[in-house]
Protein backbone atom coordinates (compact mmCIF):
# COMPACT_ATOMS: atom_id res chain seq x y z
CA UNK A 1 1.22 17.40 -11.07
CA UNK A 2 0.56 13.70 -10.25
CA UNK A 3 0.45 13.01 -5.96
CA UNK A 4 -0.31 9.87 -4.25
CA UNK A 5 -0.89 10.62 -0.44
CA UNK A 6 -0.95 8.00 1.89
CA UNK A 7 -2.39 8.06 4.93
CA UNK A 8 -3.85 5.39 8.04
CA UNK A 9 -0.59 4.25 9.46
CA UNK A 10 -0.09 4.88 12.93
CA UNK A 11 0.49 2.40 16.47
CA UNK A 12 -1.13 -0.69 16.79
CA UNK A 13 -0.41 -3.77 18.92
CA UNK A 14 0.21 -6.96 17.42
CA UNK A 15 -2.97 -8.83 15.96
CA UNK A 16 -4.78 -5.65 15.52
CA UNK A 17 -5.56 -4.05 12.04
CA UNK A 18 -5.13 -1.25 9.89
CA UNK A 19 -6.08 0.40 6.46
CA UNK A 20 -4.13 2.40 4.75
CA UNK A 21 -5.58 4.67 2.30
CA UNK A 22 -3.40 5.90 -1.06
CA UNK A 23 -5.22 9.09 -3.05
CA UNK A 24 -4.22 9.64 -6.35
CA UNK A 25 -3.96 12.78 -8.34
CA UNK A 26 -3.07 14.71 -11.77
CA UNK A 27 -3.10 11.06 -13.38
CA UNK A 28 -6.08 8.66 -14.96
CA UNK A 29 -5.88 7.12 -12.34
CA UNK A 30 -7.68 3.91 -13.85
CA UNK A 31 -5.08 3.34 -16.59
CA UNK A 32 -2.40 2.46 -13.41
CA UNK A 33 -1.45 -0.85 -11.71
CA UNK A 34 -1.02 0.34 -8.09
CA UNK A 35 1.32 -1.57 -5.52
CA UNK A 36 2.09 -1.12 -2.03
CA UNK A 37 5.70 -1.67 -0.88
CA UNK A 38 7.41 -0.99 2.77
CA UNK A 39 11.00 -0.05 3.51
CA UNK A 40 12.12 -1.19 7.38
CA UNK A 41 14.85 0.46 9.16
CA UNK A 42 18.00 -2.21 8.26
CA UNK A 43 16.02 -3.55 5.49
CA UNK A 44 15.65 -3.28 2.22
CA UNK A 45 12.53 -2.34 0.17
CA UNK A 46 9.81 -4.83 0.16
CA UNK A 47 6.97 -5.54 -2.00
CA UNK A 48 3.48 -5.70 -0.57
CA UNK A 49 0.96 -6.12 -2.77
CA UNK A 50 -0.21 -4.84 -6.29
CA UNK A 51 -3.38 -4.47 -7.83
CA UNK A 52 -4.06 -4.09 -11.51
CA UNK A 53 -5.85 -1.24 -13.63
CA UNK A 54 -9.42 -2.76 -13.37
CA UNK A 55 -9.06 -3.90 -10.04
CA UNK A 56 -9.51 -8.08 -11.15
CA UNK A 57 -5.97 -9.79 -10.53
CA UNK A 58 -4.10 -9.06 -7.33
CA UNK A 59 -0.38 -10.19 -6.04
CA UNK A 60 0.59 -10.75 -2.40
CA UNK A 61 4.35 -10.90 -0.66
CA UNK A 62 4.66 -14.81 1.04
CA UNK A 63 4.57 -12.73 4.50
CA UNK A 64 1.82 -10.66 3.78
CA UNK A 65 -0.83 -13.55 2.04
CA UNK A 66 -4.20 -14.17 3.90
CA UNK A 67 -3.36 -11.46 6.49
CA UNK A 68 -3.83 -8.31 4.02
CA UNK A 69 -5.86 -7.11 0.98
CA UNK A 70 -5.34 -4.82 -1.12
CA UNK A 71 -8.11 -3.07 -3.04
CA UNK A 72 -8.74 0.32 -5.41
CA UNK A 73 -11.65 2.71 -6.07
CA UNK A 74 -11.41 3.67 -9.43
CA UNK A 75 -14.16 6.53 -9.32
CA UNK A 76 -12.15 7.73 -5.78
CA UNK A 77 -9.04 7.63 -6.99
CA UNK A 78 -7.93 6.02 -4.55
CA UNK A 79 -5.96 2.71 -3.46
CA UNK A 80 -6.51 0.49 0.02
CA UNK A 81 -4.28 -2.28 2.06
CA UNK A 82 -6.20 -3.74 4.81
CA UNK A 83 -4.15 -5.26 7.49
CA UNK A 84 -5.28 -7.88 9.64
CA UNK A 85 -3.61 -9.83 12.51
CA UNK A 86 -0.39 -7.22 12.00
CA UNK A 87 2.46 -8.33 13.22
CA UNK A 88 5.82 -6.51 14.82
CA UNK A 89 7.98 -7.18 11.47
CA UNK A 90 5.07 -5.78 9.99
CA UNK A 91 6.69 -2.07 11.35
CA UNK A 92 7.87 -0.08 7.99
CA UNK A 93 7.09 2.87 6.24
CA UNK A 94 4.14 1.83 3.38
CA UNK A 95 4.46 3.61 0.21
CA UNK A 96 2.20 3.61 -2.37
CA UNK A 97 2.95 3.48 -6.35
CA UNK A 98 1.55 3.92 -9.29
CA UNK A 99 3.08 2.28 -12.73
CA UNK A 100 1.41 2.42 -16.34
CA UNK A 101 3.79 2.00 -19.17
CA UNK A 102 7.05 4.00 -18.51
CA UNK A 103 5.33 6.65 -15.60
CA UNK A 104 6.38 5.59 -12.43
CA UNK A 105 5.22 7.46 -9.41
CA UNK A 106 5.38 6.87 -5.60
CA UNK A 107 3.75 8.33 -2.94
CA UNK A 108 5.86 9.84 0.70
CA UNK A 109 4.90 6.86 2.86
CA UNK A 110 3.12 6.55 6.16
CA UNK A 111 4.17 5.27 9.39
CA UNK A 112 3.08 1.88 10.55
CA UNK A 113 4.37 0.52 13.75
CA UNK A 114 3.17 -2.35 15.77
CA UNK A 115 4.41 -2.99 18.98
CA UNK A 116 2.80 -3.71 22.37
């Protein structure tokens, strides 16, 4: 049974940071391009930032680019999205996913809000 758990959101105040964390299971987890999306409340579903299989080439949202990275561990199974200077449109639920061929699996989100 393949899970992807996120966790690091929480409260933060505008300009601070967080990382989120994304743990993979029940999947080669090496074989998968993993992205990071967020869904606000009123908004639709927004891509992040994706990293591919090896961990080389990354792609960054236009409101996201030189304020986050996104990075994977392929011996911890595990994805990353470091946030820096966050901002209060930053607030959403992050979800994690994982996408290799036709498999297509997403994680149950956590909680980022920033607000003073």
């Amino acid at each position: 049974q393949v899970q992807l758990v996120e966790s690091g959101g929480g409260l933060v105040q505008p300009g601070g940071s967080l990382r989120l964390s994304c743990a993979a299971s029940g999947l080669t987890f090496s074989l998968y391009a993993m992205s990071w999306y967020r869904h606000a409340p009123g908004k639709e579903r927004e891509h992040v930032a994706t990293i591919n299989s090896p961990g080389i080439s990354t792609v960054y949202t236009d409101s996201v680019k030189g304020r986050v990275t996104i990075s994977r561990d392929n011996d911890e199974n595990t994805v990353y999205l470091q946030m820096n200077n966050l901002k209060p449109e930053d607030t959403a639920v992050y979800y994690c996913r994982a996408i290799w061929r036709s498999a297509v699996y997403w994680g149950q989100g956590t909680q980022v809000t920033v607000s003073s």
